[in-house]
PDB file of N, CA and C in Angstrom:
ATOM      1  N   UNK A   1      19.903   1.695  -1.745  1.00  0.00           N
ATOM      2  CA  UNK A   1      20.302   0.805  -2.811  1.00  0.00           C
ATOM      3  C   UNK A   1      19.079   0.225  -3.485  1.00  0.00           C
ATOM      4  N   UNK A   2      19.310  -0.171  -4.728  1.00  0.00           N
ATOM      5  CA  UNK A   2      18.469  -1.099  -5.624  1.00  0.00           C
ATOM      6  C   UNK A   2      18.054  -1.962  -6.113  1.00  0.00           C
ATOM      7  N   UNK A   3      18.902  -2.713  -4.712  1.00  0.00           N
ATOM      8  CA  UNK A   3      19.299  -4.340  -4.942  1.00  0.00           C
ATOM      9  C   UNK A   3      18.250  -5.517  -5.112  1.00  0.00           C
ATOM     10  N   UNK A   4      17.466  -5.554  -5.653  1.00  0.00           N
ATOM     11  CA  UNK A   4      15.853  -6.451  -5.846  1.00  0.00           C
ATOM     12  C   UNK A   4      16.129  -7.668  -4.795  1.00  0.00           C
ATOM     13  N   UNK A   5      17.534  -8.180  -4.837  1.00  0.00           N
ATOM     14  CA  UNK A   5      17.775  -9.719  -4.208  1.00  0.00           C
ATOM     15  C   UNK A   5      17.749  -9.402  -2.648  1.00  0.00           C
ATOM     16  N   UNK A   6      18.705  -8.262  -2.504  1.00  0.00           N
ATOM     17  CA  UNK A   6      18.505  -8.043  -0.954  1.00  0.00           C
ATOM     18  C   UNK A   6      17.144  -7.780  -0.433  1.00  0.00           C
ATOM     19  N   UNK A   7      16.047  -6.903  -1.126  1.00  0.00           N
ATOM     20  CA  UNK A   7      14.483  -6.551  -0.565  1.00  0.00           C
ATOM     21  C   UNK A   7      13.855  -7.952  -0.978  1.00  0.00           C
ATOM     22  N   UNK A   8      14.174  -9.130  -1.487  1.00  0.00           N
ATOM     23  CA  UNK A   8      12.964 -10.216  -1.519  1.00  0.00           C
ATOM     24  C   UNK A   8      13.526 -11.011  -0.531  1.00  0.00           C
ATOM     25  N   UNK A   9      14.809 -11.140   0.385  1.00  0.00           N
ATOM     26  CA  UNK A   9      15.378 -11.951   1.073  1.00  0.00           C
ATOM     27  C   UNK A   9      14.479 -10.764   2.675  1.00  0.00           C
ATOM     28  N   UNK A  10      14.348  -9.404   2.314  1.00  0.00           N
ATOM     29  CA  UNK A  10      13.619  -9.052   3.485  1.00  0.00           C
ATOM     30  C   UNK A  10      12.625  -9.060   3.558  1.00  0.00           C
ATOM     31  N   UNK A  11      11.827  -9.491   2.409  1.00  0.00           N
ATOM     32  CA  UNK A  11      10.528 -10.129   2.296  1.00  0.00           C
ATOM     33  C   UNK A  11      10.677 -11.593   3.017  1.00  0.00           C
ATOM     34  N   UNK A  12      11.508 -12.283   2.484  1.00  0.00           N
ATOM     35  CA  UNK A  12      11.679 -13.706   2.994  1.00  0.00           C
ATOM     36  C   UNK A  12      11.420 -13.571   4.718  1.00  0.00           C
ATOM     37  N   UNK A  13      12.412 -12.827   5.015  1.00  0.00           N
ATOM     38  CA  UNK A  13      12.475 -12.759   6.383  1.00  0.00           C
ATOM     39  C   UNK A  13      11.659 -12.155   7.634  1.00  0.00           C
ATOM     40  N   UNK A  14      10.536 -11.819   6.783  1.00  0.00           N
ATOM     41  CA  UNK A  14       9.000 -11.203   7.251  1.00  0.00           C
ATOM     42  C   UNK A  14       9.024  -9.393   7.881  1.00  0.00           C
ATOM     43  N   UNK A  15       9.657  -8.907   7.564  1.00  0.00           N
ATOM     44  CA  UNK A  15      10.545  -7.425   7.203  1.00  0.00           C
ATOM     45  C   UNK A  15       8.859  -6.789   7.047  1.00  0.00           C
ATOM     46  N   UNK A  16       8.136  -7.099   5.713  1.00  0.00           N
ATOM     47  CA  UNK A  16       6.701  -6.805   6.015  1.00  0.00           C
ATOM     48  C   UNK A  16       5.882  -6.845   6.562  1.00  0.00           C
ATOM     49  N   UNK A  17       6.152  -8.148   7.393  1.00  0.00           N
ATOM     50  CA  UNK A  17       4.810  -8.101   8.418  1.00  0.00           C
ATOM     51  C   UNK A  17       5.575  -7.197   9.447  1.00  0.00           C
ATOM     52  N   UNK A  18       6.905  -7.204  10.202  1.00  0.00           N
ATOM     53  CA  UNK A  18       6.562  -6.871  11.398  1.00  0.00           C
ATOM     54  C   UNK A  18       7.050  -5.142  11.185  1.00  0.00           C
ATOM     55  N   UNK A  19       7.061  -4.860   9.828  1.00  0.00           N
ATOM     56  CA  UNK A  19       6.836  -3.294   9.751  1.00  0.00           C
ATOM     57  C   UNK A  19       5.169  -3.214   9.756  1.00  0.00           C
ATOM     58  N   UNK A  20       4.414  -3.895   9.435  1.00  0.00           N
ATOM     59  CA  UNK A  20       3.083  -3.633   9.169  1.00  0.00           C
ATOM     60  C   UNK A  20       2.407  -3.770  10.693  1.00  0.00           C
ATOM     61  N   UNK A  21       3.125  -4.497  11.895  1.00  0.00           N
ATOM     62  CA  UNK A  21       2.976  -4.471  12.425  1.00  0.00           C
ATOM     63  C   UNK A  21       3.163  -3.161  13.779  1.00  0.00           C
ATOM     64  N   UNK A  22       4.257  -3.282  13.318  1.00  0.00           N
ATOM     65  CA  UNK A  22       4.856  -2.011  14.197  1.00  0.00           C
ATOM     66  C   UNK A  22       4.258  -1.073  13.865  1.00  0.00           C
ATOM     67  N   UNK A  23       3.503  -0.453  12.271  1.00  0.00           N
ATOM     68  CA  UNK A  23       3.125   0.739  12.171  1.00  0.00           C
ATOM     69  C   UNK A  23       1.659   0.887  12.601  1.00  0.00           C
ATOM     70  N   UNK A  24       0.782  -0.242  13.047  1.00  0.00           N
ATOM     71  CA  UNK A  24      -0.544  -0.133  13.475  1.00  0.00           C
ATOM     72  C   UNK A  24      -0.006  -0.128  14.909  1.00  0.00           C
ATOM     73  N   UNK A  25       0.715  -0.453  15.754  1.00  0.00           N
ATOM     74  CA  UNK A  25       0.768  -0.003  16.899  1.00  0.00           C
ATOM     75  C   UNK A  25       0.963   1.563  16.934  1.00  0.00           C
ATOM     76  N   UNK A  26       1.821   2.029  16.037  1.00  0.00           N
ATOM     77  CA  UNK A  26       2.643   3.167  16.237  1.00  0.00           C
ATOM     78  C   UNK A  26       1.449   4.506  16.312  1.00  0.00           C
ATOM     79  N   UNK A  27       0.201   3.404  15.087  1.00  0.00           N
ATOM     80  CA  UNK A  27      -0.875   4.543  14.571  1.00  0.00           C
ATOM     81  C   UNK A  27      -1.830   4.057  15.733  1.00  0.00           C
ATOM     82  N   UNK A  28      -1.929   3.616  16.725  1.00  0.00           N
ATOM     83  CA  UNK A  28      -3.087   3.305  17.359  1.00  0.00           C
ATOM     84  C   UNK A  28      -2.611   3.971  19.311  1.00  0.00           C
ATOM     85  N   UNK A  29      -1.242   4.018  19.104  1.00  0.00           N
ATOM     86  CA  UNK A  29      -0.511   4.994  20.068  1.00  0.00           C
ATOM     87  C   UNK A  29      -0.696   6.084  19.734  1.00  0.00           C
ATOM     88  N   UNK A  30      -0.660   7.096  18.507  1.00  0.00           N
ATOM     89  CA  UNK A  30      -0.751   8.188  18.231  1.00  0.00           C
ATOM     90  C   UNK A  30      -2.559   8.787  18.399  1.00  0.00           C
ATOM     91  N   UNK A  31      -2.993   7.489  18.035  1.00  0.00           N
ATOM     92  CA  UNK A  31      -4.476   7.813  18.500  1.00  0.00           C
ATOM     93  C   UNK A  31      -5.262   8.175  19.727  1.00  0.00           C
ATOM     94  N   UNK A  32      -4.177   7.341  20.783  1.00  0.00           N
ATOM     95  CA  UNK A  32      -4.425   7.226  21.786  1.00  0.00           C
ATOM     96  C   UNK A  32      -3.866   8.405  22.717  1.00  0.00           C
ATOM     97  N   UNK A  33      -2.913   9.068  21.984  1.00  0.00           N
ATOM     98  CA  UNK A  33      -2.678   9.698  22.803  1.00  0.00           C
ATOM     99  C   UNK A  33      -3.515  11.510  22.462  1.00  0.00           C
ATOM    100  N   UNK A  34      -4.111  11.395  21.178  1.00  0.00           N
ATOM    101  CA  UNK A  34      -4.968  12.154  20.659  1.00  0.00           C
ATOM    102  C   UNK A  34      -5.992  12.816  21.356  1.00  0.00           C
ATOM    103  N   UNK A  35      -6.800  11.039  21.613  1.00  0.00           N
ATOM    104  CA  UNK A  35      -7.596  11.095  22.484  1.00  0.00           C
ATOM    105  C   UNK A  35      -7.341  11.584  23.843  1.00  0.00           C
ATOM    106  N   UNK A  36      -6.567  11.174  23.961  1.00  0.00           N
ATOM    107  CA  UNK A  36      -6.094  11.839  25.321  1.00  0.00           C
ATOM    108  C   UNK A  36      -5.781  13.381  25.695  1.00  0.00           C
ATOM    109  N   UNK A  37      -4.992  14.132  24.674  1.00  0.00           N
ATOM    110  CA  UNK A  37      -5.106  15.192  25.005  1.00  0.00           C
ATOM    111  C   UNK A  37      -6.657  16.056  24.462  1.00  0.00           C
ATOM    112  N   UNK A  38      -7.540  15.741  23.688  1.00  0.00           N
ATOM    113  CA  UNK A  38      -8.817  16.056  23.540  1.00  0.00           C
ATOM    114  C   UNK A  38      -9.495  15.768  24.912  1.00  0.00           C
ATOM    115  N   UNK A  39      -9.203  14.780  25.674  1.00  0.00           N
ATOM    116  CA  UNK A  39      -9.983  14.637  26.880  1.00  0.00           C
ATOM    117  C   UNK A  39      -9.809  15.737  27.781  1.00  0.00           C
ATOM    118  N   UNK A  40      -8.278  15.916  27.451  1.00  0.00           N
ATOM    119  CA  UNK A  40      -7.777  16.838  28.763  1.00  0.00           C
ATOM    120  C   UNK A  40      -8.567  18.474  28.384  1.00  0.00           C
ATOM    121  N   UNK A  41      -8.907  18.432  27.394  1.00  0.00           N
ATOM    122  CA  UNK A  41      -9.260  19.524  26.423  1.00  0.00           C
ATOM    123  C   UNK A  41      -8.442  20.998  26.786  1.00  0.00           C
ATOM    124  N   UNK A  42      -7.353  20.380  26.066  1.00  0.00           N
ATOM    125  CA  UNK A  42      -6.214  20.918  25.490  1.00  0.00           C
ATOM    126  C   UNK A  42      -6.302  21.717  24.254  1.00  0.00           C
ATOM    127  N   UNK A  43      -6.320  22.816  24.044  1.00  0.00           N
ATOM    128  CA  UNK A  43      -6.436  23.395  22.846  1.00  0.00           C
ATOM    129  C   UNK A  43      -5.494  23.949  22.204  1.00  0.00           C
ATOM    130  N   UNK A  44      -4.991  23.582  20.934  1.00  0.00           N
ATOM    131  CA  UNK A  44      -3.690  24.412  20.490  1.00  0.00           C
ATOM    132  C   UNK A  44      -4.164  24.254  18.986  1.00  0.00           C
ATOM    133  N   UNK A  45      -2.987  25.559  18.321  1.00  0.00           N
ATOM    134  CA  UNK A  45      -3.815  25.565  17.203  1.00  0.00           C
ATOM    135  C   UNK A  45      -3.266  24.836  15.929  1.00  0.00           C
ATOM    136  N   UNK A  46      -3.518  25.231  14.774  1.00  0.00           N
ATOM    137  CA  UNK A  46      -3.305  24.104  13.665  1.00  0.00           C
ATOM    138  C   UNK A  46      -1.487  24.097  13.090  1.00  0.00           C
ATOM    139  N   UNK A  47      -1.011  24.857  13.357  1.00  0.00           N
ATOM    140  CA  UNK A  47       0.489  24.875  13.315  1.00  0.00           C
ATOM    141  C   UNK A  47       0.975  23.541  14.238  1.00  0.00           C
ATOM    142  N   UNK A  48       0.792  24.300  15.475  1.00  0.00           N
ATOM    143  CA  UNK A  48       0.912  23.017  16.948  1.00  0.00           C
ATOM    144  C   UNK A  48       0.862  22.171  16.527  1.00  0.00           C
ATOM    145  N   UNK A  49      -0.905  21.802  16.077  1.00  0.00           N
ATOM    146  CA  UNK A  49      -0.961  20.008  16.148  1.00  0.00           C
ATOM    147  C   UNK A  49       0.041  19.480  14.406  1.00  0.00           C
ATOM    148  N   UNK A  50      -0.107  20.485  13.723  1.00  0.00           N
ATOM    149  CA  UNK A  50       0.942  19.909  12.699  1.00  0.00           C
ATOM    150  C   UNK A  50       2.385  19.657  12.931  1.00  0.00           C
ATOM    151  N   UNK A  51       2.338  20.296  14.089  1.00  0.00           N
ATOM    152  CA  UNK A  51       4.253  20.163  14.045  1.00  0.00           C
ATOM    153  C   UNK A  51       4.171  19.019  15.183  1.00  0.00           C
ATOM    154  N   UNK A  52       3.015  18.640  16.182  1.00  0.00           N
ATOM    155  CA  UNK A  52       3.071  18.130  17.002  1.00  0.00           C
ATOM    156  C   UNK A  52       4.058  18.408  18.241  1.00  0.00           C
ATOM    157  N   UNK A  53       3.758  20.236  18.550  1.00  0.00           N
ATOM    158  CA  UNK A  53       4.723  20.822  19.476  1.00  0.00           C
ATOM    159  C   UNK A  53       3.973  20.512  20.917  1.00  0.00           C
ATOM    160  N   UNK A  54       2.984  19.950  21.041  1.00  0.00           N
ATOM    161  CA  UNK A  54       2.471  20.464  22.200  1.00  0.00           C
ATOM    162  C   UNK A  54       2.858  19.465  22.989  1.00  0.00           C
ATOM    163  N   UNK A  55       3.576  18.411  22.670  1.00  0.00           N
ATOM    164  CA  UNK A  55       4.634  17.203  23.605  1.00  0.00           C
ATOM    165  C   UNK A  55       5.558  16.523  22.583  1.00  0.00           C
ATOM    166  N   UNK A  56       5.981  16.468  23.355  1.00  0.00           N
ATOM    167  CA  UNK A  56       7.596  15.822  22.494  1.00  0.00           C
ATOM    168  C   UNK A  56       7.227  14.185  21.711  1.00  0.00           C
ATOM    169  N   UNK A  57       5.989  13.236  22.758  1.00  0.00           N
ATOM    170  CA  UNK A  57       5.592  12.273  22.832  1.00  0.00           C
ATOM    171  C   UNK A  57       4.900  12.135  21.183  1.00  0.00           C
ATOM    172  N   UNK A  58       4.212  12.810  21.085  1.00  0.00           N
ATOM    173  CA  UNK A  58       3.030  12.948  19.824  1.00  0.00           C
ATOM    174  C   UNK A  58       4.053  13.284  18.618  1.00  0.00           C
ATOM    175  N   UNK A  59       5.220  14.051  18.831  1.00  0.00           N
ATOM    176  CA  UNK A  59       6.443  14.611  17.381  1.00  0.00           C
ATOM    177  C   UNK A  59       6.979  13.123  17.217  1.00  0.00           C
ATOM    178  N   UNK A  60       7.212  12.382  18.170  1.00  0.00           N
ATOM    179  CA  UNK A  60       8.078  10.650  18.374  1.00  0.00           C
ATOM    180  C   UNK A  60       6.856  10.142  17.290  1.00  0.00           C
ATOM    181  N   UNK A  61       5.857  10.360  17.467  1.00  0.00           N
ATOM    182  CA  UNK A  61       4.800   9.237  16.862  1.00  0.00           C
ATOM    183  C   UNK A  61       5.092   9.589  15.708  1.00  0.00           C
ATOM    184  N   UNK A  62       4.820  10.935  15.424  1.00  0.00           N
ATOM    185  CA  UNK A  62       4.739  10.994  13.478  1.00  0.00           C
ATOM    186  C   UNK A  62       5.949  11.030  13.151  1.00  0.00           C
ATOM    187  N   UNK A  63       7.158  11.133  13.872  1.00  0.00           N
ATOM    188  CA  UNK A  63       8.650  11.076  13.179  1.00  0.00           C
ATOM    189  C   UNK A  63       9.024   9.181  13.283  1.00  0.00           C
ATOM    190  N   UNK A  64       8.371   8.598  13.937  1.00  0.00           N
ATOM    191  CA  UNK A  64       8.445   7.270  13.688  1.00  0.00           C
ATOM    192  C   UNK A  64       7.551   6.706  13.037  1.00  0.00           C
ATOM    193  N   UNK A  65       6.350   6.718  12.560  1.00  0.00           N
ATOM    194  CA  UNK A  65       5.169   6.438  11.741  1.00  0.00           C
ATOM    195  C   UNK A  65       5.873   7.067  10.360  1.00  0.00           C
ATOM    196  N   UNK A  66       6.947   8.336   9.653  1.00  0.00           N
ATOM    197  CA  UNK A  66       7.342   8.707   8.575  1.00  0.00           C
ATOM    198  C   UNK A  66       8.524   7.937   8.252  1.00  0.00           C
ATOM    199  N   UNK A  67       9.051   7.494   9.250  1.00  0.00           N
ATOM    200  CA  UNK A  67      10.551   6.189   8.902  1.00  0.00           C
ATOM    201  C   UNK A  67       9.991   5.011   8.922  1.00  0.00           C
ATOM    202  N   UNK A  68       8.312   4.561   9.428  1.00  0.00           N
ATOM    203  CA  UNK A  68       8.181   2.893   9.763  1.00  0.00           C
ATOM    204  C   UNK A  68       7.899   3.177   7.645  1.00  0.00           C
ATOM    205  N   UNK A  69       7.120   3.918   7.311  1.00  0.00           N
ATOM    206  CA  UNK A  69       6.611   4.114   6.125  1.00  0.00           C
ATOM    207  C   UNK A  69       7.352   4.143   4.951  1.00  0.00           C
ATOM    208  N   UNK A  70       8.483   5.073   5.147  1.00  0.00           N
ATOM    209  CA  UNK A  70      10.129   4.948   4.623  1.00  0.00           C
ATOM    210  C   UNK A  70      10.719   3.674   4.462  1.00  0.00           C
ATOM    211  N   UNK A  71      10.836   2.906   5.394  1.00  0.00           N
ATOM    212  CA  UNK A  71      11.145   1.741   5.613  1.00  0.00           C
ATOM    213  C   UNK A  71      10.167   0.539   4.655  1.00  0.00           C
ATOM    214  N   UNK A  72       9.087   0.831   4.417  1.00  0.00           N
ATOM    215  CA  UNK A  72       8.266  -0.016   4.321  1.00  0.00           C
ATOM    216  C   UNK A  72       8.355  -0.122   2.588  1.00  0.00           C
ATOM    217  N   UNK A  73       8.760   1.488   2.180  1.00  0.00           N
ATOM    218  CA  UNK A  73       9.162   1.678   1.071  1.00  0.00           C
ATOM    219  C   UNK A  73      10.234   1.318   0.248  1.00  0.00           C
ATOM    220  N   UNK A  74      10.821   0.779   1.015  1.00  0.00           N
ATOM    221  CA  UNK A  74      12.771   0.632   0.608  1.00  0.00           C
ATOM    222  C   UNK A  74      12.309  -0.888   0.245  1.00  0.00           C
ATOM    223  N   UNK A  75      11.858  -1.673   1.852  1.00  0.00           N
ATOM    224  CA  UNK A  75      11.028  -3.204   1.425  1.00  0.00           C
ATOM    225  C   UNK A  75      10.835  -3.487   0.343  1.00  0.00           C
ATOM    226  N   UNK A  76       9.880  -2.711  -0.369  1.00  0.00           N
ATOM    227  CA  UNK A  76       9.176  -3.387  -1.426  1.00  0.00           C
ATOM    228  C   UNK A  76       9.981  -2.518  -2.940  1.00  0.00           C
ATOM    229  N   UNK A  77      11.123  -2.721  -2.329  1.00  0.00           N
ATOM    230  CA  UNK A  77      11.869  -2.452  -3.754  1.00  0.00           C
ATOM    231  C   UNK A  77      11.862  -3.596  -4.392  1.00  0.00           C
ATOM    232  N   UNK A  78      11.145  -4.638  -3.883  1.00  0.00           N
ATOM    233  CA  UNK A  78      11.723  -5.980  -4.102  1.00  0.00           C
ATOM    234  C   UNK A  78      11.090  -6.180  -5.604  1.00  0.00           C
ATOM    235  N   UNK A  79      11.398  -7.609  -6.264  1.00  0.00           N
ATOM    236  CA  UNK A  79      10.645  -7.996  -7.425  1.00  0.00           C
ATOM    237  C   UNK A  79       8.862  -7.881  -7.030  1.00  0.00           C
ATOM    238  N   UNK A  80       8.098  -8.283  -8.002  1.00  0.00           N
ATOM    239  CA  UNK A  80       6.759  -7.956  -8.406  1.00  0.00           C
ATOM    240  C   UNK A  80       6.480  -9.790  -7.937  1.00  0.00           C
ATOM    241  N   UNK A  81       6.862 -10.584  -7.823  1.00  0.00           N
ATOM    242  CA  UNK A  81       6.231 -11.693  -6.875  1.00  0.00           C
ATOM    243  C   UNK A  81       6.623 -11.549  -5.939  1.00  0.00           C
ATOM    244  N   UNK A  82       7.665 -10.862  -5.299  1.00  0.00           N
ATOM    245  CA  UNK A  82       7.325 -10.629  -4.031  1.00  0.00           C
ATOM    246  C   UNK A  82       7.009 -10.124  -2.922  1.00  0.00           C
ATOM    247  N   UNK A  83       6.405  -8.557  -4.112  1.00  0.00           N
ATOM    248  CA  UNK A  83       5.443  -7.882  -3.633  1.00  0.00           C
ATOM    249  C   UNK A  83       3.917  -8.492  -3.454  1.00  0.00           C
ATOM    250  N   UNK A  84       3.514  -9.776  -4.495  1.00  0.00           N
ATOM    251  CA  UNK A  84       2.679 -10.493  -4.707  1.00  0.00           C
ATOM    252  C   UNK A  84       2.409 -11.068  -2.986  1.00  0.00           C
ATOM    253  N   UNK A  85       3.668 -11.662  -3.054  1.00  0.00           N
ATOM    254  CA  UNK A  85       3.505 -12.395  -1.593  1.00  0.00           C
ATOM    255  C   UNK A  85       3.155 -11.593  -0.930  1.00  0.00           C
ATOM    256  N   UNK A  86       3.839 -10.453  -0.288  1.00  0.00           N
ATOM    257  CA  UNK A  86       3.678  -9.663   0.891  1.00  0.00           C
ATOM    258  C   UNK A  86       2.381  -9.492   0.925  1.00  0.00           C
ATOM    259  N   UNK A  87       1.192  -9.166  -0.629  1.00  0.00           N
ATOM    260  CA  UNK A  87       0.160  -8.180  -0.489  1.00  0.00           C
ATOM    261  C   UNK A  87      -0.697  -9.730  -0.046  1.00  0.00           C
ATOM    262  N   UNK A  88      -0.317 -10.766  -0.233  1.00  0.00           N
ATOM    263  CA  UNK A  88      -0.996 -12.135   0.049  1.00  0.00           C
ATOM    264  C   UNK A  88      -0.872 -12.128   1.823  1.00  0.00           C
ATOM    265  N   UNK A  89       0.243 -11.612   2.314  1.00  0.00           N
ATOM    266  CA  UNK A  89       0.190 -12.273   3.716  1.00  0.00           C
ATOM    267  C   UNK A  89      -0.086 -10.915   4.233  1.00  0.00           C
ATOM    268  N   UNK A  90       0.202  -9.930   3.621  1.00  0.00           N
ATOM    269  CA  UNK A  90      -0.267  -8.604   4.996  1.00  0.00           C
ATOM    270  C   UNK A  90      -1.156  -7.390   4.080  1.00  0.00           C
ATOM    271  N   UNK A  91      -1.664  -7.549   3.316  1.00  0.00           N
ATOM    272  CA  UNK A  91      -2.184  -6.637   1.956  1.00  0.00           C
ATOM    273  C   UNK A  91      -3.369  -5.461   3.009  1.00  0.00           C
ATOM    274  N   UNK A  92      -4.299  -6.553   3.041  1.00  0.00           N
ATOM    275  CA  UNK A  92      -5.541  -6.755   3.920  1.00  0.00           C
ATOM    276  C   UNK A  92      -4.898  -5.490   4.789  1.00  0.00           C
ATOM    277  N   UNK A  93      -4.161  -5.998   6.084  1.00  0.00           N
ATOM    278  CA  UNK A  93      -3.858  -5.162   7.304  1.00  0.00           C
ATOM    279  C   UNK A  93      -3.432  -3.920   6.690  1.00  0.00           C
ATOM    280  N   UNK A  94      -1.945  -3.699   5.891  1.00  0.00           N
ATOM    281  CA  UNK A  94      -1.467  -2.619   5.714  1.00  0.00           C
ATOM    282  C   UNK A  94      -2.130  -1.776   4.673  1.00  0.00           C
ATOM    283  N   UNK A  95      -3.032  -2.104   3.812  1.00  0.00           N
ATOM    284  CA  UNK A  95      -3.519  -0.965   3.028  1.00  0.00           C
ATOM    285  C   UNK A  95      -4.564   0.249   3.579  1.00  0.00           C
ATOM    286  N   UNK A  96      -5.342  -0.731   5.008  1.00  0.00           N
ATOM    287  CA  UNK A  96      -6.216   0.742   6.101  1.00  0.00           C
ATOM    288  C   UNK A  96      -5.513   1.290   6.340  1.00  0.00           C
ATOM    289  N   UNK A  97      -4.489   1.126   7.047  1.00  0.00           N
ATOM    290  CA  UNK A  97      -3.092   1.548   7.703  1.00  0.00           C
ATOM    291  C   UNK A  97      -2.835   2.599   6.822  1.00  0.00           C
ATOM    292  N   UNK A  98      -2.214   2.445   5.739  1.00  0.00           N
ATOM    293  CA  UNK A  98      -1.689   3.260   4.562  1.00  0.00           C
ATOM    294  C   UNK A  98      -3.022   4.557   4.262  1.00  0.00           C
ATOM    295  N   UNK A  99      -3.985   3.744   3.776  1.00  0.00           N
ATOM    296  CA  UNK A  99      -4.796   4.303   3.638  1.00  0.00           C
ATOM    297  C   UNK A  99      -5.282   5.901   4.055  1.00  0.00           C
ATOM    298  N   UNK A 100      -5.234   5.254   5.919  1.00  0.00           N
ATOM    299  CA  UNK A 100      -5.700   6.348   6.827  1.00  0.00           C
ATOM    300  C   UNK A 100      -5.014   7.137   7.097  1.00  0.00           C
ATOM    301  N   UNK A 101      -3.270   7.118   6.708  1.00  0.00           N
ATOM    302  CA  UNK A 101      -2.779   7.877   7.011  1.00  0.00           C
ATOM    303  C   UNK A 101      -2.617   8.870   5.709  1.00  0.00           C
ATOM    304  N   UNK A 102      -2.866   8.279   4.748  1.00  0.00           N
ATOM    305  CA  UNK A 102      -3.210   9.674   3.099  1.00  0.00           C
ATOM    306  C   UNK A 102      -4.382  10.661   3.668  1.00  0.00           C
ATOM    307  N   UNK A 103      -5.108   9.550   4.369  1.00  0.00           N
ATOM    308  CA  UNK A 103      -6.752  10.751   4.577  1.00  0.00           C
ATOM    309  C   UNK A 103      -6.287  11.330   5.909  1.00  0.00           C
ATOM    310  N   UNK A 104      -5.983  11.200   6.885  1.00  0.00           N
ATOM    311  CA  UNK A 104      -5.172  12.563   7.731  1.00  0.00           C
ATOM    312  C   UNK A 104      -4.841  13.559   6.904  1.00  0.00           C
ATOM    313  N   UNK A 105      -3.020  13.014   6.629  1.00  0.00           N
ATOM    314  CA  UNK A 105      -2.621  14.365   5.714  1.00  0.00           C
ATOM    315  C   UNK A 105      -3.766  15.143   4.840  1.00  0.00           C
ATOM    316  N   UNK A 106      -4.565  14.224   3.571  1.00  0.00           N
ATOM    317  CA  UNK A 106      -5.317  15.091   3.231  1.00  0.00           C
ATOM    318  C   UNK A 106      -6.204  16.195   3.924  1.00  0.00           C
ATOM    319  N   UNK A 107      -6.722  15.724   4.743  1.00  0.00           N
ATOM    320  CA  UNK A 107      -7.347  16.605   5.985  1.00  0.00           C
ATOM    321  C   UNK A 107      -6.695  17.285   6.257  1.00  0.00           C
ATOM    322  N   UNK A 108      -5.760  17.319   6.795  1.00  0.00           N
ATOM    323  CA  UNK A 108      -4.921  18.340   7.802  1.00  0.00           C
ATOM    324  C   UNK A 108      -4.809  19.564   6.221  1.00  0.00           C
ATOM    325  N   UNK A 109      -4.247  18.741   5.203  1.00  0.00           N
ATOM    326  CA  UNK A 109      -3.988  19.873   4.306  1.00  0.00           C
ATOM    327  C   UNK A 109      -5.101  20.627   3.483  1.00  0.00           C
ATOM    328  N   UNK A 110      -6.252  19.850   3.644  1.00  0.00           N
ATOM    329  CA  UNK A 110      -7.443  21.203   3.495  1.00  0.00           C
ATOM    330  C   UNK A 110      -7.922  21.810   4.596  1.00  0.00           C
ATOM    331  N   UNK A 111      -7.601  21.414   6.044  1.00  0.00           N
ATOM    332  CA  UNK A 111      -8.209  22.042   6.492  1.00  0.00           C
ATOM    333  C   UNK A 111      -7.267  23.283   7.295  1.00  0.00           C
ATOM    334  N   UNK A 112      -5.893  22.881   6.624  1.00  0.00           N
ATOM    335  CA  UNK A 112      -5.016  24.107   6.922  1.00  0.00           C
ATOM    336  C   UNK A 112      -4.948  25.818   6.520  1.00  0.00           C
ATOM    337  N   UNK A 113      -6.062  25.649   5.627  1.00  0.00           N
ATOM    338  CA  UNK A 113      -6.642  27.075   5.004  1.00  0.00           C
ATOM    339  C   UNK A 113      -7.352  27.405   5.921  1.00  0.00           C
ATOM    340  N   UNK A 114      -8.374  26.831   6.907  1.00  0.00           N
ATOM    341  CA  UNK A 114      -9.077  27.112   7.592  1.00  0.00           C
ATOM    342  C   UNK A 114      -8.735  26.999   8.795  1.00  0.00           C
ATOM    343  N   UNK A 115      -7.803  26.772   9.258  1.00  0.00           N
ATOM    344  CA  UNK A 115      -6.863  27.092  10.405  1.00  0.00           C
ATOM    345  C   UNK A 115      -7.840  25.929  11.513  1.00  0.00           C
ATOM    346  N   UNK A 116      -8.366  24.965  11.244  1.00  0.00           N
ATOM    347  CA  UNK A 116      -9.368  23.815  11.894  1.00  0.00           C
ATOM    348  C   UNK A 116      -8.260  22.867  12.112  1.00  0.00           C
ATOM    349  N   UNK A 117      -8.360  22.353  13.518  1.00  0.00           N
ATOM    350  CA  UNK A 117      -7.391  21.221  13.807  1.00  0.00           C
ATOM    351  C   UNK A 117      -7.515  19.341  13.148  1.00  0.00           C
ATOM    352  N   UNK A 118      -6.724  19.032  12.783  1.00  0.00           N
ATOM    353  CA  UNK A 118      -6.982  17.462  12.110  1.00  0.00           C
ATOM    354  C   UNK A 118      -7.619  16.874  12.701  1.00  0.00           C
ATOM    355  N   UNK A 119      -8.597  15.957  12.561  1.00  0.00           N
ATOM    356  CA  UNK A 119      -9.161  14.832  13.499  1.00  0.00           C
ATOM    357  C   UNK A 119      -8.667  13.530  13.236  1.00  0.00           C
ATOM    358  N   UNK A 120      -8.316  12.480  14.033  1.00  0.00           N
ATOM    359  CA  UNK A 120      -7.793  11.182  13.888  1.00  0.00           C
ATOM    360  C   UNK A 120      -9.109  10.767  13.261  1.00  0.00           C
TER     361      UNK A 120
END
């Protein structure tokens, strides 16, 4: 829906922060568990880590990191002050967040010609 009144009342109700919140955990779990299978030195190739087949755990991260983001999107259907607000109380946090996750994908998608695995 398109309802401006309902997304500034989920602004009201801090809908932004604790999506902004939830999605730096979500991205700092997915990191972690990155790291982790690089430790184990696990090798699979660039299909794998794109589909995130090589555990069920790592497919949970990016299929919940693509709905926290979804979600985050529907939010800010809201009016233009109260997108104002949000970028006032969580701007700062969620734009690395956002950020880092454009420069993954970008990565992953140039370096999918070259069959080279993404790096966090």
């Amino acid at each position: 829906h398109n309802v401006e009144a309902y997304h500034n009342e989920e602004i009201d109700y801090g809908a932004d922060a604790a999506l902004c919140k939830h999605l730096a955990l979500l991205l700092l779990k997915e990191s972690n568990e990155a790291q982790r299978m690089k430790s184990n030195k696990k090798k699979f190739n660039q299909d794998d880590y794109r589909a995130n087949s090589h555990d069920g755990t790592s497919k949970g991260y990016t299929e919940e990191i693509s709905r926290t983001v979804e979600a985050l999107e529907m939010v800010y259907r809201c009016s233009a002050n109260y997108v104002s607000s949000s970028f006032t109380r969580v701007g700062l946090e969620i734009l690395p967040l956002l950020l880092g996750i454009i420069n993954k994908e970008l990565c992953c998608l140039k370096d999918s010609s070259s069959s080279e695995q993404c790096e966090d």
